[in-house]
Protein backbone atom coordinates (compact mmCIF):
# COMPACT_ATOMS: atom_id res chain seq x y z
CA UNK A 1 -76.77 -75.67 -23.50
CA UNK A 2 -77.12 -75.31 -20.25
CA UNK A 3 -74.35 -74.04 -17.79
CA UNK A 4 -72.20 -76.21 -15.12
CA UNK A 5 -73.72 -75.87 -11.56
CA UNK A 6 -72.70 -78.37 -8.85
CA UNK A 7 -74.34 -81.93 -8.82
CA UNK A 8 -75.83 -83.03 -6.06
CA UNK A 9 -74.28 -86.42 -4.44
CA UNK A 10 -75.75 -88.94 -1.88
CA UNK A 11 -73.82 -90.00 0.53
CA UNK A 12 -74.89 -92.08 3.50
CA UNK A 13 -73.13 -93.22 6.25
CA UNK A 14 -74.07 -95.59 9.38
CA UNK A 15 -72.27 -96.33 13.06
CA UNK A 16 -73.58 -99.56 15.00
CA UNK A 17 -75.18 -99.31 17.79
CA UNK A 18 -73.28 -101.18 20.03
CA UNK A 19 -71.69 -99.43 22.54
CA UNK A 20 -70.76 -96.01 24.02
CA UNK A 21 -69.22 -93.40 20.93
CA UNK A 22 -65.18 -93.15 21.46
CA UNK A 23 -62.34 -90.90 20.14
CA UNK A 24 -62.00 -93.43 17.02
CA UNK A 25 -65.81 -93.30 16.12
CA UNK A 26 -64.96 -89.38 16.28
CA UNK A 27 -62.02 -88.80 14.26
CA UNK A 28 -62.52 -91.82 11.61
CA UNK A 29 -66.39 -91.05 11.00
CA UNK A 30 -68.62 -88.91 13.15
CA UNK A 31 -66.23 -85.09 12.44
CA UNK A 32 -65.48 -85.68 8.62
CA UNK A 33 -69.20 -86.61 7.89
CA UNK A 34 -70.55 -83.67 9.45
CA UNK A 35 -68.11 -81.45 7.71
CA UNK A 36 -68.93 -82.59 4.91
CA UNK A 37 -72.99 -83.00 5.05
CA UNK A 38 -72.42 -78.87 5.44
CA UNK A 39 -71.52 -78.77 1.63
CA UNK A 40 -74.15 -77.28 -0.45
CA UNK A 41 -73.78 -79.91 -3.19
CA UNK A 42 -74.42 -82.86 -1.05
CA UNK A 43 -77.60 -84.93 0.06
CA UNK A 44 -76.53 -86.70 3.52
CA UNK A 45 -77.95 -89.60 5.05
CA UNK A 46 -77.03 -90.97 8.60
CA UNK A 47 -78.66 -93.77 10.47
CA UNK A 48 -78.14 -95.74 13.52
CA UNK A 49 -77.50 -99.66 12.24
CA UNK A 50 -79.72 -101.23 15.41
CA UNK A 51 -80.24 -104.10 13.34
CA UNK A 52 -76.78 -104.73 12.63
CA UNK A 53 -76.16 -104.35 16.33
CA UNK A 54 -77.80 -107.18 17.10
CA UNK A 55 -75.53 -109.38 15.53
CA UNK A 56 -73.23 -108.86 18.23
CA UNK A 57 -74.88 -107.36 20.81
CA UNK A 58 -77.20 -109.91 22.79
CA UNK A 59 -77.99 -107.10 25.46
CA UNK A 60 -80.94 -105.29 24.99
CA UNK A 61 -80.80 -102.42 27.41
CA UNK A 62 -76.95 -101.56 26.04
CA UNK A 63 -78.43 -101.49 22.49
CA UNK A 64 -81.03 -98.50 23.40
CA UNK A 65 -77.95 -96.96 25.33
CA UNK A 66 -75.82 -97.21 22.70
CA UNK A 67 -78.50 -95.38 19.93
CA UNK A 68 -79.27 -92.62 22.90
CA UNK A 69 -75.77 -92.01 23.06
CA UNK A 70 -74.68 -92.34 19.43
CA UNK A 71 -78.03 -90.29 18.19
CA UNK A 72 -77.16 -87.78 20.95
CA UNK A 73 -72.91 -87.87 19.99
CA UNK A 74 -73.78 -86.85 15.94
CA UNK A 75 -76.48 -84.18 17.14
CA UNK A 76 -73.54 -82.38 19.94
CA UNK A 77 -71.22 -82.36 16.80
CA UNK A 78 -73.21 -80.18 14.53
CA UNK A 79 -75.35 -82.82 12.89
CA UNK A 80 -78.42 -80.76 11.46
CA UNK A 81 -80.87 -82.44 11.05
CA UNK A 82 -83.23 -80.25 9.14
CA UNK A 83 -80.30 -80.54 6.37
CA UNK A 84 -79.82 -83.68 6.41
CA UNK A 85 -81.72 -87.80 7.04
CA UNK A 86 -81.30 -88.91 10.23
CA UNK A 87 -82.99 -91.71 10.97
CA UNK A 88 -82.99 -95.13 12.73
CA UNK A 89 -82.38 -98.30 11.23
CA UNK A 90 -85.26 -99.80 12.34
CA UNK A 91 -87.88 -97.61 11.31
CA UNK A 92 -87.32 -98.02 8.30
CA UNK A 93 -89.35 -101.31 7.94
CA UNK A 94 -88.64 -101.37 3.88
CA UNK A 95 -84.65 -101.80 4.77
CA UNK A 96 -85.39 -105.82 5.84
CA UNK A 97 -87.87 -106.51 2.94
CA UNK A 98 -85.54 -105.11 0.65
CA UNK A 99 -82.91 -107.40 2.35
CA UNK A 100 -84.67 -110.13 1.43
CA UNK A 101 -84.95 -109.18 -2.33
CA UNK A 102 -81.20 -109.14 -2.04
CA UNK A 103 -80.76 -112.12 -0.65
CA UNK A 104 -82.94 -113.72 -3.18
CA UNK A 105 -80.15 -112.28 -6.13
CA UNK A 106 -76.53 -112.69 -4.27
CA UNK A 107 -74.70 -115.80 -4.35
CA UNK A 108 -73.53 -117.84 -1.64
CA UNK A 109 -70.12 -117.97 -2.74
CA UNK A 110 -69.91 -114.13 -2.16
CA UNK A 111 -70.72 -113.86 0.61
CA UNK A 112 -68.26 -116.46 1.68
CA UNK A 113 -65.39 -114.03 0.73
CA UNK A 114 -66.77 -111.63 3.37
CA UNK A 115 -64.18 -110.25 5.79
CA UNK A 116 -65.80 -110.79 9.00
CA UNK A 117 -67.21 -114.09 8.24
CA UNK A 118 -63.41 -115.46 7.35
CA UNK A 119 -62.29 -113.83 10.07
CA UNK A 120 -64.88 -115.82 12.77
CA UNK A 121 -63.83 -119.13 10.75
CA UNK A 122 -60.69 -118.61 11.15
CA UNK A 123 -60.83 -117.90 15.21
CA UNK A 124 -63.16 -121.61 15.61
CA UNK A 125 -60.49 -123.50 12.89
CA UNK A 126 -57.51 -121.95 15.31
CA UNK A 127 -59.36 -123.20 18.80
CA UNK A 128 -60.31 -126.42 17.21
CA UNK A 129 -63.50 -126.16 16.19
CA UNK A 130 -65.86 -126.70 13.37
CA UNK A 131 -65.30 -123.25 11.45
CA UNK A 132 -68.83 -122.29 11.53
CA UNK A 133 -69.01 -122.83 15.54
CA UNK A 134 -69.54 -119.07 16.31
CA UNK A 135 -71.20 -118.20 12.67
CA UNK A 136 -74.51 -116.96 13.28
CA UNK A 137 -76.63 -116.19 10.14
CA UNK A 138 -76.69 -112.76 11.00
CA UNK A 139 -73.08 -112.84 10.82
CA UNK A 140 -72.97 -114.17 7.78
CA UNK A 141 -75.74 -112.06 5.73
CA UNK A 142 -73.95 -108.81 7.19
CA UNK A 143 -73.12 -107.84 4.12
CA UNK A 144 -76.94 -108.19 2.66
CA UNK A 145 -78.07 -105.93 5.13
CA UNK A 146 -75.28 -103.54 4.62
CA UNK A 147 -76.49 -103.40 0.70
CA UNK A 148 -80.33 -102.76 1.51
CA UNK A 149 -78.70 -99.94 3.87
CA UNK A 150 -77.01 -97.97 1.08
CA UNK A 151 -79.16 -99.48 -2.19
CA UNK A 152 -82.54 -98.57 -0.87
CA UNK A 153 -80.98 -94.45 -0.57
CA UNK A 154 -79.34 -94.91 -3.77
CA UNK A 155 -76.26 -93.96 -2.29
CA UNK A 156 -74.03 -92.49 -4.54
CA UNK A 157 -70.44 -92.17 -1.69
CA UNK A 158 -70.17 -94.42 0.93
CA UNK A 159 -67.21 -93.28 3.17
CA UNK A 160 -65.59 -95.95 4.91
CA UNK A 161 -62.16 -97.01 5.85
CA UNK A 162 -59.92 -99.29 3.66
CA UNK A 163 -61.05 -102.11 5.86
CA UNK A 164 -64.97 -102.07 4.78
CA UNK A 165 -64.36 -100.96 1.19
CA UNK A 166 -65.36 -104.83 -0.09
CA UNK A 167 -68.81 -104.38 2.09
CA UNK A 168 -69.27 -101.67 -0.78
CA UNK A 169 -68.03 -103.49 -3.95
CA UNK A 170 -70.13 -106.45 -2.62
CA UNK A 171 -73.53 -103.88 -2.93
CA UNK A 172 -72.11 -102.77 -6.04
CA UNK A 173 -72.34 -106.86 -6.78
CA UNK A 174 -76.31 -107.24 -5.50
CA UNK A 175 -76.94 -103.91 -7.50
CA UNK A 176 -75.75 -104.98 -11.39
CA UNK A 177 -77.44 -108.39 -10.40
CA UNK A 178 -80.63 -106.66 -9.47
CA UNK A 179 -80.87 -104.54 -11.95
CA UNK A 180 -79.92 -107.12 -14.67
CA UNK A 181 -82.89 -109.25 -13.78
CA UNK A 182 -85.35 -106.81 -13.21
CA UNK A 183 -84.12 -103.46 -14.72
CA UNK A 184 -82.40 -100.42 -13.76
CA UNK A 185 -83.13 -99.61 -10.10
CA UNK A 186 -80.30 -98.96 -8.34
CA UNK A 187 -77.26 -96.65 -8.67
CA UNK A 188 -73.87 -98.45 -8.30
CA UNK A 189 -72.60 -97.05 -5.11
CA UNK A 190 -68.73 -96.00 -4.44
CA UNK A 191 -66.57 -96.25 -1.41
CA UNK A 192 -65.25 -92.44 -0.32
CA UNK A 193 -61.85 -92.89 1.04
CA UNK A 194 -60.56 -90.15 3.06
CA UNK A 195 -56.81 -90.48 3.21
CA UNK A 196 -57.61 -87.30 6.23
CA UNK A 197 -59.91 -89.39 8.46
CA UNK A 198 -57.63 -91.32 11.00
CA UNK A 199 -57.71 -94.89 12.24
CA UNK A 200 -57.02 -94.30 15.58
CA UNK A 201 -55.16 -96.65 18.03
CA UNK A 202 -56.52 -97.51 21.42
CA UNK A 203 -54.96 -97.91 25.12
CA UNK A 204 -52.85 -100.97 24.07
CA UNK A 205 -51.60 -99.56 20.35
CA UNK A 206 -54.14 -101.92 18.54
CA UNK A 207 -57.03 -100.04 16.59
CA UNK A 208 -59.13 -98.58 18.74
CA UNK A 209 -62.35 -100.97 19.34
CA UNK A 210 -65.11 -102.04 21.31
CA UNK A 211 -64.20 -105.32 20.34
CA UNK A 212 -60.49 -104.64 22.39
CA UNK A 213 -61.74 -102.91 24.90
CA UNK A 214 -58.97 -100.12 24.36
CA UNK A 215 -61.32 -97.20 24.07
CA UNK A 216 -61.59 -93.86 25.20
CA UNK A 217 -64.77 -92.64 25.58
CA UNK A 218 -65.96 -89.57 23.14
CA UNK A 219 -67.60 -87.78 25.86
CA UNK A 220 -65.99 -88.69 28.91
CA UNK A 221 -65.39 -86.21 31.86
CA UNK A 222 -62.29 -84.45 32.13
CA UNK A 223 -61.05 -86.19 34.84
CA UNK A 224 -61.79 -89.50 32.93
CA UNK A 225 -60.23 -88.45 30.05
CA UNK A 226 -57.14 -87.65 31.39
CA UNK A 227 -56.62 -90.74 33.74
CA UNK A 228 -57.37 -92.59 30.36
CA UNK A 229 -55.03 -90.93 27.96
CA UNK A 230 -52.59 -91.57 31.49
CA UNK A 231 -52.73 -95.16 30.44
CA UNK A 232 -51.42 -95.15 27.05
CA UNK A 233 -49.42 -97.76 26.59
CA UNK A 234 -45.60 -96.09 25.58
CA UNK A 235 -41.95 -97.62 25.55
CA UNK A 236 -39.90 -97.35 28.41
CA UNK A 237 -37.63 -94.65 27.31
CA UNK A 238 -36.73 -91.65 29.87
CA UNK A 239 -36.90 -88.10 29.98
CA UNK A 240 -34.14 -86.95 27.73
CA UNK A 241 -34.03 -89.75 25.43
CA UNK A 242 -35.56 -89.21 21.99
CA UNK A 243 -38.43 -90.71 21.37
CA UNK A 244 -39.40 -92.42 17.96
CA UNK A 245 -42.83 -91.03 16.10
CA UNK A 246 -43.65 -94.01 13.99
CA UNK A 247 -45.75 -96.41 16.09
CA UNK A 248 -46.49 -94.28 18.70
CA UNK A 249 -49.93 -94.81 19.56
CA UNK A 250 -49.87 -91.41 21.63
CA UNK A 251 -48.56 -89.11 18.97
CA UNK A 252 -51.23 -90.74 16.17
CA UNK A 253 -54.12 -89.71 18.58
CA UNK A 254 -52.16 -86.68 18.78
CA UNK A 255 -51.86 -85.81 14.82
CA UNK A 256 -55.90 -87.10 14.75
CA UNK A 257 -56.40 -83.80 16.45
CA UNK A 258 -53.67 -81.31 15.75
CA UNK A 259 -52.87 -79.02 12.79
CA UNK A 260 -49.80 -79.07 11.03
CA UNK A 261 -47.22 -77.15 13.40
CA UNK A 262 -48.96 -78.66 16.59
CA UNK A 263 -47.73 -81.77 15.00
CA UNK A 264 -44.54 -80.95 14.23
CA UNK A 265 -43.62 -79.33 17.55
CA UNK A 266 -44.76 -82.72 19.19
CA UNK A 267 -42.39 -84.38 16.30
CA UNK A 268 -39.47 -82.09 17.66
CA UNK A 269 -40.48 -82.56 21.11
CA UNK A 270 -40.38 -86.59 20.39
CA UNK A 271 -36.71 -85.90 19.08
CA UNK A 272 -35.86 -84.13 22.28
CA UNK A 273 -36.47 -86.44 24.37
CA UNK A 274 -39.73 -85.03 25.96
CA UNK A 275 -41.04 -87.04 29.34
CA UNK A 276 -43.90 -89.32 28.49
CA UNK A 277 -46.34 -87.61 31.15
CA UNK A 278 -45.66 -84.44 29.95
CA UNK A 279 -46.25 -85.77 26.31
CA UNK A 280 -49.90 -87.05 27.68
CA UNK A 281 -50.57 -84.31 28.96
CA UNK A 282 -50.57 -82.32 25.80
CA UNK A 283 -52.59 -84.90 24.40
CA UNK A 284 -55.39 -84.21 27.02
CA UNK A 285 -55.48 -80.88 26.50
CA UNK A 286 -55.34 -80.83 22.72
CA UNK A 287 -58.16 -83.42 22.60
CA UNK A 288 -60.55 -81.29 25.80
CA UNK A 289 -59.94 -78.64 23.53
CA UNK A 290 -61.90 -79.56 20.80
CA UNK A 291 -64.26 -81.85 22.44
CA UNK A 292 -65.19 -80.01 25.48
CA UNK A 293 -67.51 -77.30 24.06
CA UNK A 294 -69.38 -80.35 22.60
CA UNK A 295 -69.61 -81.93 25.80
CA UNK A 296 -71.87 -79.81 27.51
CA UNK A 297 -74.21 -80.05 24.31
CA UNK A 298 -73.90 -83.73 24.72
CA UNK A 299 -74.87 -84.17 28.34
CA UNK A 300 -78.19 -81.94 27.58
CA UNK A 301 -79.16 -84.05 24.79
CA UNK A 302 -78.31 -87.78 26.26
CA UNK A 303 -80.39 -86.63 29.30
CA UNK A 304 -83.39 -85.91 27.29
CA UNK A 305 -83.99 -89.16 25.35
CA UNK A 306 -87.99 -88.02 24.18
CA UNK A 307 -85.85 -85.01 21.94
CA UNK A 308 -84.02 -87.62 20.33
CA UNK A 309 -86.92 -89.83 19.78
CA UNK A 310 -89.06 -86.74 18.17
CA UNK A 311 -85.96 -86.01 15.97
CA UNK A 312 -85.35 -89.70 14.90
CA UNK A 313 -88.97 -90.16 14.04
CA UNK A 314 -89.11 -87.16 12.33
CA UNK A 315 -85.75 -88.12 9.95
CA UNK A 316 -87.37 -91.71 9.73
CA UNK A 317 -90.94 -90.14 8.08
CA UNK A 318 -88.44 -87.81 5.90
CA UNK A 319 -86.31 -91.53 4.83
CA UNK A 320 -89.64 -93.31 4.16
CA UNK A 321 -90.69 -90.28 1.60
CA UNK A 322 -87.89 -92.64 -0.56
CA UNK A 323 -88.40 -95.94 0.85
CA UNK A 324 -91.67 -96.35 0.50
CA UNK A 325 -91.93 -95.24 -3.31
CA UNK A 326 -88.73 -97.12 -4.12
CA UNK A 327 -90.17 -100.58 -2.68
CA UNK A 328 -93.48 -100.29 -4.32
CA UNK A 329 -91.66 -99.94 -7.76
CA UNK A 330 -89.42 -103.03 -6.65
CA UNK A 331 -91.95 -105.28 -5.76
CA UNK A 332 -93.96 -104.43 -8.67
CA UNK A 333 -90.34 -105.28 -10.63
CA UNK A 334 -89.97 -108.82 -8.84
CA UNK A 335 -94.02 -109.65 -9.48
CA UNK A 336 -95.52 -108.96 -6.04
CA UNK A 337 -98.59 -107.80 -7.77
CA UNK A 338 -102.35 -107.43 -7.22
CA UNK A 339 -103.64 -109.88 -8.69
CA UNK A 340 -106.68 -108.70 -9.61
CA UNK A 341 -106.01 -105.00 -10.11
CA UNK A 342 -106.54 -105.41 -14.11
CA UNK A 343 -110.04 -107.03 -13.33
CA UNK A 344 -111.17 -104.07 -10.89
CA UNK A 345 -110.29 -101.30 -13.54
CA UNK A 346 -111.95 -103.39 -16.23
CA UNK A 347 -115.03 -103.64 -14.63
CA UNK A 348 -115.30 -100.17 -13.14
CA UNK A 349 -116.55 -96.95 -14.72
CA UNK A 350 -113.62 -94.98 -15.32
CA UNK A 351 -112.83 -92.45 -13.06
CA UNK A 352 -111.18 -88.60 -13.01
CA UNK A 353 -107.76 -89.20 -13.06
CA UNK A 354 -106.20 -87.96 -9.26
CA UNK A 355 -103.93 -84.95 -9.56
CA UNK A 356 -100.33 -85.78 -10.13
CA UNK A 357 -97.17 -84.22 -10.87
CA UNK A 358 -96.66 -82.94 -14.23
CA UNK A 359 -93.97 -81.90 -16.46
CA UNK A 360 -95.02 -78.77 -18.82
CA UNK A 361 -92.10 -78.17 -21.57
CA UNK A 362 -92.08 -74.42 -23.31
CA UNK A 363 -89.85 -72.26 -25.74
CA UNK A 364 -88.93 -68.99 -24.16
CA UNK A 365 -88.54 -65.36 -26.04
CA UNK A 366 -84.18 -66.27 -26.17
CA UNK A 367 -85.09 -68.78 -28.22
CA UNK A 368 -84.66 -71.35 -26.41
CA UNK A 369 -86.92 -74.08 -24.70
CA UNK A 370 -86.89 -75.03 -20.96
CA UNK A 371 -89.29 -77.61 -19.11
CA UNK A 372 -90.58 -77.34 -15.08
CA UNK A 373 -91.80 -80.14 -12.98
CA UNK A 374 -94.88 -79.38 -10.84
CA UNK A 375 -96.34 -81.57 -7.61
CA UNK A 376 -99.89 -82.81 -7.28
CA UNK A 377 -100.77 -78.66 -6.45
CA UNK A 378 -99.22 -77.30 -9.46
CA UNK A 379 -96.22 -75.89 -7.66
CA UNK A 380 -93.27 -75.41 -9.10
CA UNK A 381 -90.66 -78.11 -7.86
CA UNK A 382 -87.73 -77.89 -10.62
CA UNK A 383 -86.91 -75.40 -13.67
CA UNK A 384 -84.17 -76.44 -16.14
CA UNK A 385 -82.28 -74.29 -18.12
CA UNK A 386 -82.23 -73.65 -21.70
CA UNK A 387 -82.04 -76.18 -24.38
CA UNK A 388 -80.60 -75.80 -27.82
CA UNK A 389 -83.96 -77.79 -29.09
CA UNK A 390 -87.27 -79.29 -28.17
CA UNK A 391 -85.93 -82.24 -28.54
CA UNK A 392 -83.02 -82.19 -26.27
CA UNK A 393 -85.16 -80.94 -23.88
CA UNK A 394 -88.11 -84.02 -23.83
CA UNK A 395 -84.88 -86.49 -24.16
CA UNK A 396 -84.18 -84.96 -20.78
CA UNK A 397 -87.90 -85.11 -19.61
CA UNK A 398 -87.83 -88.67 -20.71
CA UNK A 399 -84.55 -89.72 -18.49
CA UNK A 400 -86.29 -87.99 -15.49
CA UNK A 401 -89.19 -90.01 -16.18
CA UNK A 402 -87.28 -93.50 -16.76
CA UNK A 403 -84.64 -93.23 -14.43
CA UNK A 404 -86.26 -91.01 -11.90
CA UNK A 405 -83.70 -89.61 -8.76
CA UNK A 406 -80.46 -91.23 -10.18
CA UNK A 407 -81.62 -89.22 -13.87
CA UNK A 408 -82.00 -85.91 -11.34
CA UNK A 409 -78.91 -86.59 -10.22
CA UNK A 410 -77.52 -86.71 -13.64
CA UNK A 411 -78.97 -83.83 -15.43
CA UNK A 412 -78.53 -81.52 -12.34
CA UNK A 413 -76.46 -79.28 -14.49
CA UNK A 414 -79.30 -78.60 -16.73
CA UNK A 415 -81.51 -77.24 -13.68
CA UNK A 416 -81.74 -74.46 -11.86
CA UNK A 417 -79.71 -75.00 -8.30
CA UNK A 418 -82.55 -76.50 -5.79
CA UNK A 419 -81.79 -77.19 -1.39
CA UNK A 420 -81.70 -80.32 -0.81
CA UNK A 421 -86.02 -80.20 0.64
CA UNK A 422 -86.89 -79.23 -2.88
CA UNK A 423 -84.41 -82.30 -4.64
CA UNK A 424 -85.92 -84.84 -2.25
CA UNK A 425 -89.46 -83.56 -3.20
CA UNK A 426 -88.90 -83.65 -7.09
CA UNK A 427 -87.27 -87.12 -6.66
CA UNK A 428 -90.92 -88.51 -4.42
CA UNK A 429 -92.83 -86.63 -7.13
CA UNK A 430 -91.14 -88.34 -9.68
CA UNK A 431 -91.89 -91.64 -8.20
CA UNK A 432 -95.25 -90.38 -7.50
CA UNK A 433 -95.62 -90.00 -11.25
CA UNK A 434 -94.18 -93.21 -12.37
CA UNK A 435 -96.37 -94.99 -10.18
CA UNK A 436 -99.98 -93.58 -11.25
CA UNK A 437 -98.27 -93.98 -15.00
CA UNK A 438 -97.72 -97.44 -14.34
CA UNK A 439 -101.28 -97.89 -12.71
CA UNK A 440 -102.85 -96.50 -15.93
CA UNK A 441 -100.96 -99.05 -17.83
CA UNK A 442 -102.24 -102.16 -15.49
């Protein structure tokens, strides 16, 4: 059987494009994610949710700010985007047909449970008014969106916060009803909680947010940054007196950046009483520490917006190698057919097949037998390892075939280790193969 090698994982995360990247977009999403998209086992996808901007932002010239600035904010940190797909929300046109398809299998009474759409209901029903007043449709079919976004990826890890873990169990929800009315298409996705990645408060103590307008500003100049951080809201205890830790909106910004005996010196300091100013101003240097060398990267990139445009295009083509094959096998699933595709092929002389990817299954001189997958050229795109039997091998061939990129996924272990290029290229050729299968059938 074959030995245990890493599996690789999807994980995909999105930031809205909405406004200008701050502290809390940094420590609670933007630094973890590219940590972790440096791991060799993972396949990482990051996109810029445009079209879930627009169901709060009404402003069209802050919406292509904010994806300059956010595009240009995950590129300064280390993104890499020949590792990774980093694309736009927009151009990926299958994301909104695929939204529909969704829409067409959720219930109504879900998405009444959603978070945000409570939350607006309950804002009108406090004020007075009919508890729809403010509920635009957008609004409400958030969470439809937000399950094309990670079900047409097959996302395996979502990482959010506690706070949008039902958006996830609510795609897990479209997924099983999908699937259960027109066969296994999607993986179920998980939330990935991070008890590391910080919530951070803002100016006034409250969660940092655009919505508060207690932010500081990722990238903002030294001199900004400081007068911000200047304006942290603290208690009005003196030099001298200690000072408590627990609700201190300074010292959790603090901890977001610090190691473990940075903290606890600024603990100690707390207990001795340290001055408030003098506690800021540790603050802004810990935080210009880290940031600073990214800064410089940042300014070069937001001030040349056609870069960003060639490298979003470029992670949008590399998305729609997935889209693309995925929503042809979908709408074949829900009966968007061609109607007269059996007629045509009936009628007309049959034809050389095209070239196609191929599996080609073989016993070795150990003994035992192994199977590759080759593209349309004949290359070689995976090898397994060996099996005990031909028959455990084809019953692996035939998952691959069935079940296509969540099978790959699966049976990982059983194939020789692959970069993440060659994964995404075995899971398009096995797509590629399902599809002229399925056309022979028709």
């Amino acid at each position: 059987m074959a030995s245990s090698s890493p599996t690789p994982v999807r994980f995909l995360t999105g930031i809205t494009t909405s406004g200008t990247p701050h502290l809390g977009n940094y420590v609670g999403s933007v630094r973890h994610s590219v940590r972790f998209s440096r791991q060799a086992h993972v396949q990482s996808f990051y996109f810029l949710a445009d079209y879930h901007a627009l169901i709060k932002v009404d402003e069209p010239a802050r919406i292509q700010r904010s994806t300059l600035e956010i595009a240009a904010t995950w590129l300064a940190c280390g993104l890499d985007p020949e590792r990774v797909t980093f694309y736009r929300q927009s151009d990926i046109p299958e994301i909104p047909e695929l939204t529909w398809f969704l829409t067409c299998v959720t219930a109504k009474g879900l998405l009444n449970r959603a978070h945000a759409y409570k939350a607006q209901m309950d804002k009108s029903i406090a004020r007075g008014e009919d508890p729809d007043a403010d509920v635009s449709a957008g609004l409400f079919m958030y969470p439809v969106l937000m399950g094309a976004d990670i079900l047409m990826f097959n996302a395996h890890k979502v990482p959010v916060g506690r706070d949008q873990v039902q958006h996830i169990e609510m795609a897990r929800d479209m997924a099983q009803r999908f699937n259960h009315l027109y066969g296994e298409h999607f993986t179920l996705p998980e939330a990935e909680i991070d008890e590391a990645v910080a919530t951070l408060p803002g100016l006034d103590g409250r969660k940092m947010s655009k919505s508060y307008d207690n932010t500081i500003p990722l990238f903002a100049s030294r001199a900004q940054l400081q007068k911000l951080i200047a304006g942290i809201v603290t208690d009005s205890r003196a030099p001298g007196e200690p000072k408590e830790t627990e609700g201190s909106a300074l010292f959790q910004i603090y901890q977001a950046f610090a190691d473990a005996d940075e903290t606890e010196a600024l603990r100690r300091a707390y207990a001795d009483g340290i001055a408030w100013g003098d506690a800021k101003q540790l603050l802004f240097e810990r935080i210009d520490r880290e940031i600073g060398p990214l800064r410089q990267a940042y300014d070069a990139l937001v001030n040349d917006p056609a870069r960003i445009e060639k490298i979003l295009l470029a992670g949008a083509e590399k998305a729609r190698a997935i889209s693309r094959p995925l929503m042809v096998e979908l709408r074949h699933a829900v009966g968007l057919r061609n109607l007269g595709a059996g007629r045509e092929k009936a009628a007309a002389p049959k034809a050389a097949k095209a070239a196609r990817p191929a599996f080609k299954q073989y016993r070795e001189k150990d003994g035992l037998y192994y199977f590759k997958l080759l593209d349309e050229s004949g290359s070689q795109l995976l090898q397994s390892l060996g099996f005990a039997s031909p028959q455990e091998a084809g019953r692996a061939i035939a998952k691959l075939r069935a079940e296509r990129g969540a099978a790959l996924t699966l049976f990982a272990a059983q194939l020789e280790p692959v970069d993440n290029a060659t994964f995404r290229a075995a899971t398009d050729a096995l797509e590629a193969l399902a599809a002229a299968e399925a056309g022979d059938k028709s």
